[in-house]
Protein backbone atom coordinates (compact mmCIF):
# COMPACT_ATOMS: atom_id res chain seq x y z
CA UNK A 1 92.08 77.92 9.20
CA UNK A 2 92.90 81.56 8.99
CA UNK A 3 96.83 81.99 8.19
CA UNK A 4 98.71 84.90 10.21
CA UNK A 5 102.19 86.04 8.68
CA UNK A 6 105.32 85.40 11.78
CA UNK A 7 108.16 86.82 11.89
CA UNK A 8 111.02 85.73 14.64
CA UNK A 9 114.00 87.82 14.81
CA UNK A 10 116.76 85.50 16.63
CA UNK A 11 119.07 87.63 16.71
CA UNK A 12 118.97 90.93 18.32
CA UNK A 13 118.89 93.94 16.53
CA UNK A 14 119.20 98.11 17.12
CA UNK A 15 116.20 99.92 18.43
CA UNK A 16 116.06 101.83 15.63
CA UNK A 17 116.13 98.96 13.63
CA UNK A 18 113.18 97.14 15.48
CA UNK A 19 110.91 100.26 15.80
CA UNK A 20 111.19 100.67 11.74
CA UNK A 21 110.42 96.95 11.07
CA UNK A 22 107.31 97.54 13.33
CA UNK A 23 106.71 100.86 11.74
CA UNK A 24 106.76 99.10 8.19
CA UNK A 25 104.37 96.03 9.32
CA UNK A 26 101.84 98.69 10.03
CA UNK A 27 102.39 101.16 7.29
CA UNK A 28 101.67 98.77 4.88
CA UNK A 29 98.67 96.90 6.26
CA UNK A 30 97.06 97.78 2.94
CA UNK A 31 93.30 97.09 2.12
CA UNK A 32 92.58 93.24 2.38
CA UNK A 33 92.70 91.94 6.24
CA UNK A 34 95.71 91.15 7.44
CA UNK A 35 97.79 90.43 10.82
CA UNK A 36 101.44 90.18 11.55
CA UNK A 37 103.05 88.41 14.52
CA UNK A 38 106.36 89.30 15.68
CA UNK A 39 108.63 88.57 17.75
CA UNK A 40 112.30 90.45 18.67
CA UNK A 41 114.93 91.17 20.79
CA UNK A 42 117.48 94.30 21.42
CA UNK A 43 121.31 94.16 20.67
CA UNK A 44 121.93 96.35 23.79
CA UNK A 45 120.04 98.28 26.43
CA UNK A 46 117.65 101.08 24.39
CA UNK A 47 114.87 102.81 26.09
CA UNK A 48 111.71 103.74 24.01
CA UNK A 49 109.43 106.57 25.18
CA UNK A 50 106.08 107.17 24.48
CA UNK A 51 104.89 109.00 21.49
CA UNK A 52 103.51 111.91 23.73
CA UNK A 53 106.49 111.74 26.49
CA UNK A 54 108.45 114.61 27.13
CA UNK A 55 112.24 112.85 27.31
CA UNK A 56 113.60 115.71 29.34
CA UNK A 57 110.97 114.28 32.13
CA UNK A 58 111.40 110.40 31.95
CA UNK A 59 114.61 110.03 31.12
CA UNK A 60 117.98 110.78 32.78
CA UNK A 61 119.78 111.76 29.51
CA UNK A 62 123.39 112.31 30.68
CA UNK A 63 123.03 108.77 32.12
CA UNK A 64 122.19 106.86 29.11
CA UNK A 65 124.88 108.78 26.88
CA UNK A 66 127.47 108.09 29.22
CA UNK A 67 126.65 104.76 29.56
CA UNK A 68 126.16 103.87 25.80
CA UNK A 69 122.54 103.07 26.43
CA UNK A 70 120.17 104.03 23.05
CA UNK A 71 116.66 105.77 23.02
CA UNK A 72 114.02 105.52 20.64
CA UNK A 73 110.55 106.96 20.25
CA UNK A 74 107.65 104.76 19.43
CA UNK A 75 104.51 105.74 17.15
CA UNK A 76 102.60 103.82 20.13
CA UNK A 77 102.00 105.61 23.27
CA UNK A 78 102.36 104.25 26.78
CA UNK A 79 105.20 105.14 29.48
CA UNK A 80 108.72 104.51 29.50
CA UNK A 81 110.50 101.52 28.92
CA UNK A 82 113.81 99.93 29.57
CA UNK A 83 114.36 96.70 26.60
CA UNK A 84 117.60 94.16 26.77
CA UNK A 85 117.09 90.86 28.29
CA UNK A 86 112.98 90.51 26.97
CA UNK A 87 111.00 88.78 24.24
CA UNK A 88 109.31 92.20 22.69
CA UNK A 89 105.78 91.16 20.51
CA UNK A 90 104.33 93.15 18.16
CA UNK A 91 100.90 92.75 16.60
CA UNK A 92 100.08 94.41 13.54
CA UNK A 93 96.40 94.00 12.15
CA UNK A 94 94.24 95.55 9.66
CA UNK A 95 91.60 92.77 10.60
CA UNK A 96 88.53 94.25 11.92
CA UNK A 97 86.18 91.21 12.35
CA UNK A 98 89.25 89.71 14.52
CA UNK A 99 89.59 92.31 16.73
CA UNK A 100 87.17 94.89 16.53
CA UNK A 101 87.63 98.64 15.73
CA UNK A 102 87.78 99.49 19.35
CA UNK A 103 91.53 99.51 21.33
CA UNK A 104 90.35 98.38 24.60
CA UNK A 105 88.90 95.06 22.80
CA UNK A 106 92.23 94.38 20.69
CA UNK A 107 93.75 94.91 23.73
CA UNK A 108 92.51 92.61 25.64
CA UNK A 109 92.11 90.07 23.34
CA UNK A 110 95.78 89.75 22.63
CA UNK A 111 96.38 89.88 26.38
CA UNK A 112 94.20 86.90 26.41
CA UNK A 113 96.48 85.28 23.98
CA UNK A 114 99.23 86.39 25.82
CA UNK A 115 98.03 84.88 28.98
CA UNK A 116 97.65 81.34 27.36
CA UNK A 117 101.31 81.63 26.34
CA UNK A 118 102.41 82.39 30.25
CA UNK A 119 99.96 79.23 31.28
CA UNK A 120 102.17 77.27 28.53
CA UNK A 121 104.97 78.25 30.62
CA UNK A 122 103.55 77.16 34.13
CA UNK A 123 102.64 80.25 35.09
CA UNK A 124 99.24 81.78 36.41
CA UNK A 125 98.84 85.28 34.90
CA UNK A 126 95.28 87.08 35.25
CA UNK A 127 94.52 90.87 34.05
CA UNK A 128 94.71 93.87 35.89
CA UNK A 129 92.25 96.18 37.20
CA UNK A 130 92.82 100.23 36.95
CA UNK A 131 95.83 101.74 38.23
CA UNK A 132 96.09 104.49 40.69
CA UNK A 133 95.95 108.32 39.42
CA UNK A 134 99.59 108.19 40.26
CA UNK A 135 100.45 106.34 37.31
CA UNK A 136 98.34 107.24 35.15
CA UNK A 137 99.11 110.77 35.15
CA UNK A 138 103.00 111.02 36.26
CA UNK A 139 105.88 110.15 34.24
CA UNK A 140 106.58 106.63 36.20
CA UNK A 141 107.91 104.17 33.59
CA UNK A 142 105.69 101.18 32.39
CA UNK A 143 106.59 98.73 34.92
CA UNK A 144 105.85 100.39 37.98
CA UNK A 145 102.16 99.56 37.85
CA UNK A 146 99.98 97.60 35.10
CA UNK A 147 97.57 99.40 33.20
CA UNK A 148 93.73 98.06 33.07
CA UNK A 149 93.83 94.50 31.10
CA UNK A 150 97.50 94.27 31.24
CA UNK A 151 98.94 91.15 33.00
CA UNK A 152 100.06 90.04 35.89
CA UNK A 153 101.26 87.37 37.87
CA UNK A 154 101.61 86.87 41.79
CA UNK A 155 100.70 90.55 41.94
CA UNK A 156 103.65 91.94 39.80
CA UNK A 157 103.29 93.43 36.25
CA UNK A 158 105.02 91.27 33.84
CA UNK A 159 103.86 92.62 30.15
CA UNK A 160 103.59 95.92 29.46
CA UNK A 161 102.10 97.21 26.35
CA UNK A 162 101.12 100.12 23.96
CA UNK A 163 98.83 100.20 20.89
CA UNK A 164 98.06 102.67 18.11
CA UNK A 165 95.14 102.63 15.84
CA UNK A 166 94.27 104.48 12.05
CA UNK A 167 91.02 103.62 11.33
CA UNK A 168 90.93 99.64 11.02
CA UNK A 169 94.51 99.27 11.89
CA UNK A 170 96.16 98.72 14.38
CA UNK A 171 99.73 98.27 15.81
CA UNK A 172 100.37 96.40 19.36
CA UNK A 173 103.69 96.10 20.64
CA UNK A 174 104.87 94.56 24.58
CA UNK A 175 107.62 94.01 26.46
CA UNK A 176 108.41 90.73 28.72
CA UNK A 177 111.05 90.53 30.30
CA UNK A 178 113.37 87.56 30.61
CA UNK A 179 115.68 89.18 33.40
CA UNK A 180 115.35 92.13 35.37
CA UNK A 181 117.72 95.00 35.66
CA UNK A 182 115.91 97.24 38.50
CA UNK A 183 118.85 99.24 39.20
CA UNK A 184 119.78 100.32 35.38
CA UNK A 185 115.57 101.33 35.36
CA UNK A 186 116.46 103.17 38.17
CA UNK A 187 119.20 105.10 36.63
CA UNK A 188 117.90 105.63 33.17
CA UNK A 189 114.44 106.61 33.85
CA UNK A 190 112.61 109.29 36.69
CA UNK A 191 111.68 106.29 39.07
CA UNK A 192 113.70 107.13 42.84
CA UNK A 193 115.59 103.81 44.15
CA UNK A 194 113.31 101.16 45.48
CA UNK A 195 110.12 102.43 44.56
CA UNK A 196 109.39 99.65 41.83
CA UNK A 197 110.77 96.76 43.63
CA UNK A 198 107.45 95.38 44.07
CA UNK A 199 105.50 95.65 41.22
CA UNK A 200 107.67 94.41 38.30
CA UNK A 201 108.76 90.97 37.76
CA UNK A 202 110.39 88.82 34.86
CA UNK A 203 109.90 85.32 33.59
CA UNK A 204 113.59 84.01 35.02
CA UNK A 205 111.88 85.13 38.83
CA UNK A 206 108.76 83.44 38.19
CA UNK A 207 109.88 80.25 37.09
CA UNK A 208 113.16 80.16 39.13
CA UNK A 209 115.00 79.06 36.41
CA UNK A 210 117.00 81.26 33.44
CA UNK A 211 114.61 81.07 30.44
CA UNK A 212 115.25 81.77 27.13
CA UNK A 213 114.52 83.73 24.41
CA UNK A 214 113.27 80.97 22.06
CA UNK A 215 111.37 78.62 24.91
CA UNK A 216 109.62 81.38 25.86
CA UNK A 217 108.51 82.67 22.13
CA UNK A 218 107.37 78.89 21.35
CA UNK A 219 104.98 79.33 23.99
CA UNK A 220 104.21 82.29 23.40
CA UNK A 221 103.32 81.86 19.91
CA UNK A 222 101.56 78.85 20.71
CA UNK A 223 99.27 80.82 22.54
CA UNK A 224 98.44 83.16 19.92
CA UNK A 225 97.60 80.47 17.33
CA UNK A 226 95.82 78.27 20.04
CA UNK A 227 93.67 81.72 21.20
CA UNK A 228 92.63 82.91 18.13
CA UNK A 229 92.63 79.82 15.82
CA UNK A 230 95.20 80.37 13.26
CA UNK A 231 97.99 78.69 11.72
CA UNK A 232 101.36 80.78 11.32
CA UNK A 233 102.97 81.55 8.13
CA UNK A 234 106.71 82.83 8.42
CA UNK A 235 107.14 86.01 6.50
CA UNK A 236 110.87 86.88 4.77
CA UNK A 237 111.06 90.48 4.19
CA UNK A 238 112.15 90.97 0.44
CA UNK A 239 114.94 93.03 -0.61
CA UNK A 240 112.94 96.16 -1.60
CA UNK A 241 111.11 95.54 1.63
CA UNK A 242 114.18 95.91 3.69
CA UNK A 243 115.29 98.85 1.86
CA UNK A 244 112.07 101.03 2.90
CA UNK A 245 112.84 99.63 6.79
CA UNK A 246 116.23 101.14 6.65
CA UNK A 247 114.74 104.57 4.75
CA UNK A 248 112.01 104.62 7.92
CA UNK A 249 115.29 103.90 10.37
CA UNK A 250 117.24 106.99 9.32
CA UNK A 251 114.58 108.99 8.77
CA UNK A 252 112.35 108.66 11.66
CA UNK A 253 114.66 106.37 14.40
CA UNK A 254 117.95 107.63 14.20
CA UNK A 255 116.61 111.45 13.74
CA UNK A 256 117.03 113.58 16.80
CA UNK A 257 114.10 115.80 15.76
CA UNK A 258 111.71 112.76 16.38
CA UNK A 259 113.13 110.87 19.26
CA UNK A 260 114.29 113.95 21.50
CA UNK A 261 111.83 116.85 20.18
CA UNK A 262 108.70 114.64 18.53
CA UNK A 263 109.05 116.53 15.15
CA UNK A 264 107.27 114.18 12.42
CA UNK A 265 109.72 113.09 10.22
């Protein structure tokens, strides 16, 4: 059985912090096929923007530095994002036979395994058609409609996901949320009151129950292994590992000139 490398971060950490260690897993891919699986959380409320975003648009920046709330840029593209009370994923893969060198494919294939996690749950999910020009074209965050192949259940968009490819690489990363917060979207991002209330959901609503962060990565990662037939491995980052995440936090994460002007750093 092919072997996968895990990693399951219990505890939550800073945005920076969790964009770097997802920066790092796809840096160094290097040459021999290989695939990451992770799973995180956020110590606070961050919202991450789209690599090609313009922040003055999406995001209501007096709002989130008055109320303490961080932002981050990710290398991925996609909309807008609010993270707190979610299981984030991240796939990182340099395995071409897996997943093909083509995003829509990897894309739907882990939404597959994603879907089988959900079912674990008790839930239904299914994939979405195309959105409407609306959203694919404004500056509407993530979860007010789901892109082709992302998933839904009962109608509303409960993953939302970005991907970013070099060459035979690839780096996936989601959000599902575990609570929803409609009126801190709302206030952070461009999205007028009400207009999302029926499109986005969260596990919690679904299942009419709180869930937690660990049930729902169990599943979750059961579904991956069950999907694509692999057994996972947990990966320890080593000490000079950790040391080139932190160098890839300050430089990159916790620079203005990326996250506010999209400078490469």
């Amino acid at each position: 059985m092919k072997e996968w490398k895990i990693i399951i971060d219990k505890v939550p950490l800073k945005g920076s912090l969790n964009m770097a260690v997802d920066e790092y897993l796809f840096r160094y891919l290097g040459e021999s096929p290989q695939t990451y699986l992770r799973f995180y959380q956020w110590e606070k409320p961050t919202v991450s923007l789209g690599y090609s975003q313009n922040i003055w648009k999406v995001t209501d920046m007096d709002y989130c530095q008055e109320n303490g709330i961080d932002i981050v840029r990710r290398i991925t593209g996609g909309k807008l994002v609010l993270h707190y009370k979610e299981v984030t994923y991240s796939v990182c893969s340099s395995e071409s036979e897996t997943f093909t060198p083509r995003l829509s494919d990897s894309y739907k294939l882990i939404s597959q395994a994603l879907m089988l996690g959900l079912a674990k749950m008790g839930l239904t999910p299914y994939l979405a058609a195309d959105p409407p020009s609306i959203y694919a074209r404004g500056n509407l965050p993530c979860f007010s409609y789901p892109a082709r192949d992302e998933i839904e259940v009962e109608g509303k968009k409960i993953i939302g996901s970005a991907q970013k490819r070099l060459e035979t690489c690839f780096i996936q990363h989601g959000s599902i949320p575990l609570e929803e917060d409609r009126g801190l979207l709302e206030s952070v991002s461009s999205l007028n009151s009400g207009e999302n209330k029926r499109r986005m959901t969260s596990l919690s609503q679904l299942l009419e129950k709180k869930v937690g962060f660990e049930w729902a990565v169990e599943c979750l990662k059961a579904g991956f292994s069950e999907h694509f037939g692999v057994s996972l491995k947990t990966k320890i980052f080593k000490k000079d590992e950790m040391e080139e995440i932190f160098k890839i936090q300050k430089q990159r994460y916790e620079n203005r000139d990326w996250t506010v002007l999209r400078k490469e750093c």
